[in-house]
Protein backbone atom coordinates (compact mmCIF):
# COMPACT_ATOMS: atom_id res chain seq x y z
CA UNK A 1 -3.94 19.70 -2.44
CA UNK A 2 -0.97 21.26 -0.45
CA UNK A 3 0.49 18.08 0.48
CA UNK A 4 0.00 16.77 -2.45
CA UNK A 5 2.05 19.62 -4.29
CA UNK A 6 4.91 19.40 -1.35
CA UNK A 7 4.93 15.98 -2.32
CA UNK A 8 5.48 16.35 -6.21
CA UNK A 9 8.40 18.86 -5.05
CA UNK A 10 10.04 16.92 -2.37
CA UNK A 11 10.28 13.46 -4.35
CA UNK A 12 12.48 14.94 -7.07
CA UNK A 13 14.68 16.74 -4.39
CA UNK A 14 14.86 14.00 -2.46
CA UNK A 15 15.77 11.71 -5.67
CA UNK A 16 18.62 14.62 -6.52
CA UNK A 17 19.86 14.80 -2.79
CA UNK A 18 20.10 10.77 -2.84
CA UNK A 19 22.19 10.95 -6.37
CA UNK A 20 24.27 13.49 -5.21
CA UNK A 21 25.53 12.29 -1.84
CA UNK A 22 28.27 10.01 -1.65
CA UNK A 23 26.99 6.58 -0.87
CA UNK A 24 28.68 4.53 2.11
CA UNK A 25 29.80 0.90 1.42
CA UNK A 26 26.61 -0.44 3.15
CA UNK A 27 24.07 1.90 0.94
CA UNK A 28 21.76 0.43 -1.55
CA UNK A 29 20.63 1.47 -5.10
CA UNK A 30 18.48 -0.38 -6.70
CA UNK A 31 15.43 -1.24 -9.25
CA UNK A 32 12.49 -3.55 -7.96
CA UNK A 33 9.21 -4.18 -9.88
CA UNK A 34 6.07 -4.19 -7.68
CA UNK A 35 2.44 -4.88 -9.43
CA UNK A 36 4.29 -4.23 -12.81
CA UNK A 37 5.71 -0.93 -11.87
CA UNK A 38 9.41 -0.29 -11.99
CA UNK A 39 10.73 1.73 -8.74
CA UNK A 40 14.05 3.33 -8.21
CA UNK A 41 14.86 2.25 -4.36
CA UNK A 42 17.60 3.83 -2.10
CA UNK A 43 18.35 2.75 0.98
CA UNK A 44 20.66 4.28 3.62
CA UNK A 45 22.09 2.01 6.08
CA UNK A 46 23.09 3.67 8.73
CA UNK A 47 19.54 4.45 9.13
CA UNK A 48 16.96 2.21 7.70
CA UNK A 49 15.59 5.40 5.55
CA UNK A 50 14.03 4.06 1.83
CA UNK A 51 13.19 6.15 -0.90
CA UNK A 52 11.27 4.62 -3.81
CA UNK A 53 10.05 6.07 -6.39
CA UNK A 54 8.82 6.46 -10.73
CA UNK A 55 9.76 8.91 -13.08
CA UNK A 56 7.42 9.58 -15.65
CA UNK A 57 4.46 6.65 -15.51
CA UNK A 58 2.50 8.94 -17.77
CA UNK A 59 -0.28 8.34 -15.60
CA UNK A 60 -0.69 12.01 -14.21
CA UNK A 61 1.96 14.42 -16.33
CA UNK A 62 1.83 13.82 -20.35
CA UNK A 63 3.09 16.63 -21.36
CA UNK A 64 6.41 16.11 -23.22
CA UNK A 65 9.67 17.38 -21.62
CA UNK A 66 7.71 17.46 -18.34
CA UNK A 67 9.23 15.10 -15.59
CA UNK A 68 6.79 13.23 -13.28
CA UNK A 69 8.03 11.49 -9.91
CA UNK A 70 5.76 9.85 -7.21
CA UNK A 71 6.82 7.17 -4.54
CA UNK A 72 7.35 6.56 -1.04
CA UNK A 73 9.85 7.50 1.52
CA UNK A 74 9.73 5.41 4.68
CA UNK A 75 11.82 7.10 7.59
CA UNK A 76 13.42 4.21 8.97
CA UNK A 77 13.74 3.07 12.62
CA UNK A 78 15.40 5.37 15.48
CA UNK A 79 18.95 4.23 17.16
């Protein structure tokens, strides 16, 4: 359960902290559906990091005016 509640804090900060930064030229933003499910993707280029993730599938948070995110962050390759 603990990772599972650093996880449904640290996707949202992440998703905040990716928003907020100013992007370089090479950085992506984007929207890609996989199986049916709409992601928001970041990528940084300088070193292969990817967030993806969903706000609010409804699948786990219903409650209205709560905000639900869960996705993946893949760390990328060292230099």
């Amino acid at each position: 359960m603990r990772i599972s509640s650093l996880t449904a804090l640290g996707l949202p900060c992440l998703a905040a902290l990716a928003a907020a930064l100013p992007a370089s030229s090479n950085d992506k933003r984007y929207t890609e559906i996989n199986e049916g499910t709409n992601y928001t993707v970041f990528e940084h280029a300088e070193t292969s990091a990817k967030l993806s993730f969903v706000t609010n599938s409804g699948i786990c948070e219903t409650t209205p005016g709560v905000n639900q995110y869960s996705g993946y962050l893949s760390v990328g390759e060292s230099p």
